[in-house]
C-alpha atoms as a PDB file:
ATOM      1  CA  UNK A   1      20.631 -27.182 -41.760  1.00  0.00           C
ATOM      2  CA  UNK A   2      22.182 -28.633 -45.179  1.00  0.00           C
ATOM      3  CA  UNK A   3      22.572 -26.471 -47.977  1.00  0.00           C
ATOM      4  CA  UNK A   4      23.436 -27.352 -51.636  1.00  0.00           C
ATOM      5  CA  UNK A   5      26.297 -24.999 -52.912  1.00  0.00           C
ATOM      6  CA  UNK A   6      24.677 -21.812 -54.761  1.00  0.00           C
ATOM      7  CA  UNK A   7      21.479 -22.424 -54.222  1.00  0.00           C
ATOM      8  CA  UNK A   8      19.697 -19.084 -52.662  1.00  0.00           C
ATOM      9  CA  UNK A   9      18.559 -20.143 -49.166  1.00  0.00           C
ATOM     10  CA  UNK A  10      16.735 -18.102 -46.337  1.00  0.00           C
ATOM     11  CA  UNK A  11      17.226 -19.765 -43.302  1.00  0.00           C
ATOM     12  CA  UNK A  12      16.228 -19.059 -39.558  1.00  0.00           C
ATOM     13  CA  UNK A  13      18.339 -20.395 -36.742  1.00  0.00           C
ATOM     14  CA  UNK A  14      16.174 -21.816 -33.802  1.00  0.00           C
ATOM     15  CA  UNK A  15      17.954 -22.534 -30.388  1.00  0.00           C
ATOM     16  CA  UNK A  16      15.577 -23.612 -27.579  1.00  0.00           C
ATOM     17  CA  UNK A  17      16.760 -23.809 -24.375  1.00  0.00           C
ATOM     18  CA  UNK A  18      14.964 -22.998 -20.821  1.00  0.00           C
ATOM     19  CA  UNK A  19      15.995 -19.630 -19.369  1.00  0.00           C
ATOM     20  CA  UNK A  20      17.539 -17.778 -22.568  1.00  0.00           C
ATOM     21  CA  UNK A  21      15.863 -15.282 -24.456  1.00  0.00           C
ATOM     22  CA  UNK A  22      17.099 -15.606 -28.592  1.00  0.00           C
ATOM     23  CA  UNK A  23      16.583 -12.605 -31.069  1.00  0.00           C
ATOM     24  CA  UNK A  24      18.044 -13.058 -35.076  1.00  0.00           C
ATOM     25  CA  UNK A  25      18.503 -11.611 -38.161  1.00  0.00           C
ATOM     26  CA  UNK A  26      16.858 -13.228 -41.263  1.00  0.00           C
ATOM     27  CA  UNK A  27      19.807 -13.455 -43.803  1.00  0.00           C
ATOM     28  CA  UNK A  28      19.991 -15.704 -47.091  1.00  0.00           C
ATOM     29  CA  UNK A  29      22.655 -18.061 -47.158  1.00  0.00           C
ATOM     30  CA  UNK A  30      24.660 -17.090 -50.621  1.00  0.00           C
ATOM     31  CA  UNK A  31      25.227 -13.700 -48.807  1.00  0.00           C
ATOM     32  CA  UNK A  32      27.479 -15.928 -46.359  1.00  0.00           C
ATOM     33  CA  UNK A  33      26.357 -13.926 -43.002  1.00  0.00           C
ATOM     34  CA  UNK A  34      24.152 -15.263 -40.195  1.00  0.00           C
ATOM     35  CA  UNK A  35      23.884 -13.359 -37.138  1.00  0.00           C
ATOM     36  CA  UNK A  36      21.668 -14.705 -33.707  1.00  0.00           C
ATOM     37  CA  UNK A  37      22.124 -12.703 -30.294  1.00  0.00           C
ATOM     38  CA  UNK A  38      21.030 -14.634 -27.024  1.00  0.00           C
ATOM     39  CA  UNK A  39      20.455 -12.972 -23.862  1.00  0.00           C
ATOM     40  CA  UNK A  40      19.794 -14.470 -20.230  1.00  0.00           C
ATOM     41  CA  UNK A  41      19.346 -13.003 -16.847  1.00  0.00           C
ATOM     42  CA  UNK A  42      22.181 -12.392 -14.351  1.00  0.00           C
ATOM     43  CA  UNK A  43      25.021 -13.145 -17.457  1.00  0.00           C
ATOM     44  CA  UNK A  44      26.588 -12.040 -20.153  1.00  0.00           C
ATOM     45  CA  UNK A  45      27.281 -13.168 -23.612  1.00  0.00           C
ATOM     46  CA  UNK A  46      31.179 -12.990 -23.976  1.00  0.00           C
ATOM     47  CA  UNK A  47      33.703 -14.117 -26.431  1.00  0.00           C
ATOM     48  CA  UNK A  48      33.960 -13.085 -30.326  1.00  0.00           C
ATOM     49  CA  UNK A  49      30.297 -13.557 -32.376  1.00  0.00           C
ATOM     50  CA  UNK A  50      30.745 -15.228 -35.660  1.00  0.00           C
ATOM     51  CA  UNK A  51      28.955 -13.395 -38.157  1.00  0.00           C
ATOM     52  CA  UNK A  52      30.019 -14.425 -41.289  1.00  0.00           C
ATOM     53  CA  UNK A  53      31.037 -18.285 -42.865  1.00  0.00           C
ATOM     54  CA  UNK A  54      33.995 -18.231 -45.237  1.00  0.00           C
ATOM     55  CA  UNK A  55      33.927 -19.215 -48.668  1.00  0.00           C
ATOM     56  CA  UNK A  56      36.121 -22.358 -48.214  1.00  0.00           C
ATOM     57  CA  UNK A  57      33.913 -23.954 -45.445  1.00  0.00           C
ATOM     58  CA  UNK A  58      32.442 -26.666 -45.458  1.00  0.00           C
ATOM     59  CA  UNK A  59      31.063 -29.648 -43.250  1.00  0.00           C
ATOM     60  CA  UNK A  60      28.910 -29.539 -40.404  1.00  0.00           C
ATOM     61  CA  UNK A  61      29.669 -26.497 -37.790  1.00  0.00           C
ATOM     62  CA  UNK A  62      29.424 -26.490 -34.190  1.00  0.00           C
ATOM     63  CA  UNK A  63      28.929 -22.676 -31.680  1.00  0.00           C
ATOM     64  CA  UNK A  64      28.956 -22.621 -28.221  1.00  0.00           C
ATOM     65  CA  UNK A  65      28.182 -19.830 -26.331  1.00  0.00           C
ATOM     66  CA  UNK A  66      30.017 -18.272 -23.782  1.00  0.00           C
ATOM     67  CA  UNK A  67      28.650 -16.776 -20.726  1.00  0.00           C
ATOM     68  CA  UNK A  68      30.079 -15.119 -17.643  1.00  0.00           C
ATOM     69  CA  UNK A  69      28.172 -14.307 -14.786  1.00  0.00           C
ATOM     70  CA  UNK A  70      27.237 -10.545 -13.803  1.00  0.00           C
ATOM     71  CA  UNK A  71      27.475  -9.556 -10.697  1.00  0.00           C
ATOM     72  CA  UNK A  72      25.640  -7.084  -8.432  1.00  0.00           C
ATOM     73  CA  UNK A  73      24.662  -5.072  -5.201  1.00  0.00           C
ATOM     74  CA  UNK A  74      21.916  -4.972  -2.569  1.00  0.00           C
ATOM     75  CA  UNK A  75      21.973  -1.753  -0.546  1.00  0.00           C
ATOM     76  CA  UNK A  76      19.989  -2.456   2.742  1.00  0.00           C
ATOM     77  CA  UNK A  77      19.031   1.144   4.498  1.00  0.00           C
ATOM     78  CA  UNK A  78      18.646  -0.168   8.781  1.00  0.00           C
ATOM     79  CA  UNK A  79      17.221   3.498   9.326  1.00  0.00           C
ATOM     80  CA  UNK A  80      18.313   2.986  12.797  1.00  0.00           C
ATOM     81  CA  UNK A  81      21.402   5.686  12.816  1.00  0.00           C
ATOM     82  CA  UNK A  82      23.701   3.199  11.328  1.00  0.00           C
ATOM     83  CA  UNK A  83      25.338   3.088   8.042  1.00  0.00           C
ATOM     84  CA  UNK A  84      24.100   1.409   5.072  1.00  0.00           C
ATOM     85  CA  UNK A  85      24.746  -2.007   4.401  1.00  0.00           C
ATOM     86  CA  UNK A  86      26.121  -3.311   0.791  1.00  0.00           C
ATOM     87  CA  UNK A  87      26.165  -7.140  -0.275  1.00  0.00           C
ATOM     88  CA  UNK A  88      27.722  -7.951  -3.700  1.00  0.00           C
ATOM     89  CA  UNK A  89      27.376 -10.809  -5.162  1.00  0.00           C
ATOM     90  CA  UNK A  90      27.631 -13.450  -8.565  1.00  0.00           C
ATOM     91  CA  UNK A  91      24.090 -13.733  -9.739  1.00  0.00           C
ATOM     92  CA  UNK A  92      22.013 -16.530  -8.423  1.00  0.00           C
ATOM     93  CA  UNK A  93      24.165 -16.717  -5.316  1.00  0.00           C
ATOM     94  CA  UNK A  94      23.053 -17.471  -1.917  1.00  0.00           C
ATOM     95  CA  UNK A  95      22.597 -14.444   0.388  1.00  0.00           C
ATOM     96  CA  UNK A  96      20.860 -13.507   4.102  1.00  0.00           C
ATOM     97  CA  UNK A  97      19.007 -10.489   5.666  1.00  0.00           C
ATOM     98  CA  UNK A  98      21.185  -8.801   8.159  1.00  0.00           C
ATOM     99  CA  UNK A  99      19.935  -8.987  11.821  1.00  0.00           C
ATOM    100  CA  UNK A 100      19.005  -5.479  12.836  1.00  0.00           C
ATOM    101  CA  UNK A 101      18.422  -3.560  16.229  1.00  0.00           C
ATOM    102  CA  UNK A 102      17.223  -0.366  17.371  1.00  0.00           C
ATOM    103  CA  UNK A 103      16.510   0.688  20.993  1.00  0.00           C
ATOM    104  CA  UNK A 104      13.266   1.592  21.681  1.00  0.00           C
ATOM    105  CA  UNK A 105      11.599   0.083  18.057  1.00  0.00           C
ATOM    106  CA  UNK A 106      10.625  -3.350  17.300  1.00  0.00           C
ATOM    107  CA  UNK A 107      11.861  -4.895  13.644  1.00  0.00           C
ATOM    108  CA  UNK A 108       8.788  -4.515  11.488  1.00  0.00           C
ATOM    109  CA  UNK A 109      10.496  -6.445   8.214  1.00  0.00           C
ATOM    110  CA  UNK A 110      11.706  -4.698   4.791  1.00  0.00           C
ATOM    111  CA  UNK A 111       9.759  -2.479   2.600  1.00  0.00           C
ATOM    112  CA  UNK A 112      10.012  -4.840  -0.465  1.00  0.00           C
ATOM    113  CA  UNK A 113      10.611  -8.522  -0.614  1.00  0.00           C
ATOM    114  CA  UNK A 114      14.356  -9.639   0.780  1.00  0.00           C
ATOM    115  CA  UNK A 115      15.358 -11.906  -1.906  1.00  0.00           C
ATOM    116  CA  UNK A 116      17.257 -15.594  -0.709  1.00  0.00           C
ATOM    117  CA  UNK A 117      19.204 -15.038  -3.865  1.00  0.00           C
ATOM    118  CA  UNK A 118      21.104 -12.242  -5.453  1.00  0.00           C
ATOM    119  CA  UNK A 119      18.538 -11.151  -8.003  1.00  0.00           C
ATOM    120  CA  UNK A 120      19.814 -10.112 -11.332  1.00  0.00           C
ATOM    121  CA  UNK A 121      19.785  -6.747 -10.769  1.00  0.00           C
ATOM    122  CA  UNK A 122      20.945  -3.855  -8.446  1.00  0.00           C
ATOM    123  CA  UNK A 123      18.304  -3.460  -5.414  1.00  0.00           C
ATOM    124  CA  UNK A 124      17.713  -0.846  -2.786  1.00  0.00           C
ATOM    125  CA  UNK A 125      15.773  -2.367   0.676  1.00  0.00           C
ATOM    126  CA  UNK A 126      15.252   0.145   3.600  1.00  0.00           C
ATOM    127  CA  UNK A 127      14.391  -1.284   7.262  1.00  0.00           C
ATOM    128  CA  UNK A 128      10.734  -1.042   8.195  1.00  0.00           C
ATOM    129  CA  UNK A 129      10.402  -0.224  12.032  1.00  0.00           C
ATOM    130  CA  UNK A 130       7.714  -0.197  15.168  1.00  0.00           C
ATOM    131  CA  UNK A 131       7.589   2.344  17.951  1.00  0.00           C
ATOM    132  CA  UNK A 132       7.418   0.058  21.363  1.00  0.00           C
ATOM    133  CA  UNK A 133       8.594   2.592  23.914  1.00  0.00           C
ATOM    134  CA  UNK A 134       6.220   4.337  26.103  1.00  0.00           C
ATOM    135  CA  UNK A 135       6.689   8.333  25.856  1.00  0.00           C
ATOM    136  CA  UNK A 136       8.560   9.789  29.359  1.00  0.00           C
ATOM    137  CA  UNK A 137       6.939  12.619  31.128  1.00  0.00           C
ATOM    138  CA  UNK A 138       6.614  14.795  33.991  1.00  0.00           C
ATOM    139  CA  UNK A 139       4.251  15.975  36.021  1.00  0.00           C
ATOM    140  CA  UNK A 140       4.692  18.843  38.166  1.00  0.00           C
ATOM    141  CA  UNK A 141       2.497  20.744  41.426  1.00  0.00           C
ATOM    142  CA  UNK A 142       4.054  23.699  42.734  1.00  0.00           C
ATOM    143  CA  UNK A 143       7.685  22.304  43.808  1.00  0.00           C
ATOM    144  CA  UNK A 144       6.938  18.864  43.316  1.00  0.00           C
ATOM    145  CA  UNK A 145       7.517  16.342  40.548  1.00  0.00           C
ATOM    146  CA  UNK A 146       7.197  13.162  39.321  1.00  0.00           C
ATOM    147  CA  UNK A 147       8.773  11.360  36.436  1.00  0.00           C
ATOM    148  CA  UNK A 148       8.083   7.700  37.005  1.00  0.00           C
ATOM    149  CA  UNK A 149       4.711   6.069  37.580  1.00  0.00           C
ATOM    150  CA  UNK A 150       3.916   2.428  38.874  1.00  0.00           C
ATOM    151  CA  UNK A 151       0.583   0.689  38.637  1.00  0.00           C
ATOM    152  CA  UNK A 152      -1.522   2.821  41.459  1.00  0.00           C
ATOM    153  CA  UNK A 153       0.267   5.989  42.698  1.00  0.00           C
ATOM    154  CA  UNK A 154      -1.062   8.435  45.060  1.00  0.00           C
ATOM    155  CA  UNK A 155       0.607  11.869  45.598  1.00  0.00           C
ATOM    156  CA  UNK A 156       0.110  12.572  49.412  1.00  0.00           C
ATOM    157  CA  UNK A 157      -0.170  16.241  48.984  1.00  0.00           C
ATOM    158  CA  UNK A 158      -2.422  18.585  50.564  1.00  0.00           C
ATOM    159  CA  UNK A 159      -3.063  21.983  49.975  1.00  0.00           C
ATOM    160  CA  UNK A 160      -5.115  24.344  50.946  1.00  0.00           C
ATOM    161  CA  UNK A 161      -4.700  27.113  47.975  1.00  0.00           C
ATOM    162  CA  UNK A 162      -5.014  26.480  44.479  1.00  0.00           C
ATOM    163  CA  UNK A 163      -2.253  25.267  42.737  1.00  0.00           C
ATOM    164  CA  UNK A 164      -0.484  25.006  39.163  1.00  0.00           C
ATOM    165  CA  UNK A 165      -0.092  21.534  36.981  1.00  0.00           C
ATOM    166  CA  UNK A 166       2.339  21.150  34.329  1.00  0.00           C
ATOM    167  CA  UNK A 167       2.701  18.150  32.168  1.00  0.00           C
ATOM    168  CA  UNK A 168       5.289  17.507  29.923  1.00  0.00           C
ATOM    169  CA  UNK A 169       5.838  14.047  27.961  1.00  0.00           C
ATOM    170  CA  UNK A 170       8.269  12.936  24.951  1.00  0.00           C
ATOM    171  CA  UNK A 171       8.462  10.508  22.690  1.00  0.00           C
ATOM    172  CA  UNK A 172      11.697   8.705  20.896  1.00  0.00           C
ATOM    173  CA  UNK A 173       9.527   9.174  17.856  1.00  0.00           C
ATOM    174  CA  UNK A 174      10.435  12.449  17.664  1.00  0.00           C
ATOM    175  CA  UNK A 175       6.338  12.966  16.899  1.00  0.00           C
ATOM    176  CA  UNK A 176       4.345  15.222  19.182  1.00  0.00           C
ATOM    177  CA  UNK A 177       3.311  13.880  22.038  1.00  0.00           C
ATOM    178  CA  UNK A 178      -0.875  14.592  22.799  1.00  0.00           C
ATOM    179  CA  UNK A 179      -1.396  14.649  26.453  1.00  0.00           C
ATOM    180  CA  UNK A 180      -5.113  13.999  28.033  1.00  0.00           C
ATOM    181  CA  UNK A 181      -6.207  15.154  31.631  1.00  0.00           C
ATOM    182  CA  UNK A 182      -9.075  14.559  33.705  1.00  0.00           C
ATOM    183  CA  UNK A 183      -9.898  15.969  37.148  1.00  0.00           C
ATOM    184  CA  UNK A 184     -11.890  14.516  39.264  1.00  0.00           C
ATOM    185  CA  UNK A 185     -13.526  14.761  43.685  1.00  0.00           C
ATOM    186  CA  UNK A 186     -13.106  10.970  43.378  1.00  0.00           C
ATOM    187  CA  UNK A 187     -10.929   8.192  42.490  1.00  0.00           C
ATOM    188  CA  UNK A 188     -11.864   6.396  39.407  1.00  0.00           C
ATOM    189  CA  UNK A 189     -11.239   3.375  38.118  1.00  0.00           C
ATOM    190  CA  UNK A 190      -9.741   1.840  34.997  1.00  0.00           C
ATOM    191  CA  UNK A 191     -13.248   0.866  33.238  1.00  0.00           C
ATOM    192  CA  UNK A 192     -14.872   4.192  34.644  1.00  0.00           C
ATOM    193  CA  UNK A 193     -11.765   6.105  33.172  1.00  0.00           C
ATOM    194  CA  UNK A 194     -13.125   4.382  29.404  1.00  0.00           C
ATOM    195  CA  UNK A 195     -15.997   6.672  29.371  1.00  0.00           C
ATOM    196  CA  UNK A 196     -14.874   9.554  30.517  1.00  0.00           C
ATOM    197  CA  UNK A 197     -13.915  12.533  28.664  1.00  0.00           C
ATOM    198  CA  UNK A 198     -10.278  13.561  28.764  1.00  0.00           C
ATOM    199  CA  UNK A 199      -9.234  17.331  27.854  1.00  0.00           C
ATOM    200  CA  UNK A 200      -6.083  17.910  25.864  1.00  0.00           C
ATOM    201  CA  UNK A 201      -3.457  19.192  27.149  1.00  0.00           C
ATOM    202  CA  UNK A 202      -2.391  22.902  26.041  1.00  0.00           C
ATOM    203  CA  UNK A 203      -0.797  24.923  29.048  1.00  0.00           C
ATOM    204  CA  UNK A 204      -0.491  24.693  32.643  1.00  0.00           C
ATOM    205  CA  UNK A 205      -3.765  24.199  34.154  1.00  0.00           C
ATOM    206  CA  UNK A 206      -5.089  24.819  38.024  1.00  0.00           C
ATOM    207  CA  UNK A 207      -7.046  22.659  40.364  1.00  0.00           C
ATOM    208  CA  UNK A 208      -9.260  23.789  43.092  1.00  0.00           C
ATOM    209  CA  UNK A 209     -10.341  22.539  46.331  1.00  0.00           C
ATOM    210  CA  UNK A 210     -13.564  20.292  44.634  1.00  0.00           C
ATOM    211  CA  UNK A 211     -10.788  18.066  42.682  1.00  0.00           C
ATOM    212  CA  UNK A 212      -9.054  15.973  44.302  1.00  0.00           C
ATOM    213  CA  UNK A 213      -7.509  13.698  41.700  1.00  0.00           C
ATOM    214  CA  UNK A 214      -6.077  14.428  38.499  1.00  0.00           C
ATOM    215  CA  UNK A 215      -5.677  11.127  36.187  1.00  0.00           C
ATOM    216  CA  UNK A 216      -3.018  11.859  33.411  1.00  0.00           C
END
């Protein structure tokens, strides 16, 4: 921009460069104040801002501006009983997902976006998790009980009275666990179990001499 000396001016500053954002004030030259702000993400504009030329100045002028980085935090939430996690950082720096466990869940990723690179701004990501343990139970006739169950098991018990069932199941969930029974005068198997029609499971129930088997 060249000026002669007391001529009125109104002059508009325009700085392009990729990645800053410029806002300005519209000043005329004789009243010897120019002001431009710049702003781009993940620093700060530091140092003093000139807003004014002097009177005795003259020749060609030359601003840099100075910039220091910002820094800031990523709070990761592993909802799996431990505490949170916190990585601070300089913007634009480098930075990795933790490697999470938790018995009895699979890792089922973030609920937002994990970010390779410390974003320029503070950012809150919470653990997203899968249920992959089967629920324990118990079943229970008269005195006996069983708590584990292999592929086919058969329960060797005869009786000649009617007896009492109880079920009981639990889940690391910490949800309710819905239990199904079916009683049956035969064995059944797997694809014949599809159609059938389980009842849920409210309270101990009793089975008679006609039913034999009681798929749980």
């Amino acid at each position: 921009m060249t000026v002669s000396e007391r001529i009125p001016f109104s002059g508009l500053l325009l700085p392009l460069q990729e990645g800053y954002t410029y806002s300005y004030d519209r000043r005329t030259i004789t009243d010897r104040f120019f002001l431009f702000r710049m702003t781009k993400p993940g620093v700060t504009l530091t140092g003093s801002p000139v807003t004014a030329i002097g009177d005795t100045e003259t020749g060609n002028k030359e601003y840099w501006a100075k910039w220091e980085i910002n820094q800031y935090t990523v709070t990761v939430k592993p909802e799996n009983g431990e505490a949170d996690i916190t990585i601070t950082q300089d913007y634009g720096i480098p930075i990795t997902a933790p490697t999470l466990t938790r018995e009895g869940y699979q890792f089922n990723g973030w609920d937002k976006a994990f970010p390779t690179t410390m974003p320029a701004e503070d950012l809150t990501i919470t653990a997203q998790w899968r249920d992959i343990a089967v629920p324990t139970g118990e079943i229970k006739i008269a005195e006996n009980d069983w708590k584990s169950f292999f592929n086919t098991i058969t329960f060797d018990l005869f009786f000649k009275d009617m007896q009492m069932v109880t079920v009981t199941a639990a889940d690391n969930s910490g949800e309710a666990v819905k239990i199904e029974y079916l009683l049956s005068d035969k064995a059944l198997t797997q694809s014949e179990l599809a159609g059938m029609t389980f009842t849920t499971y409210s309270a101990p129930f009793s089975i008679n001499a006609d039913n034999e088997y009681e798929p749980t």
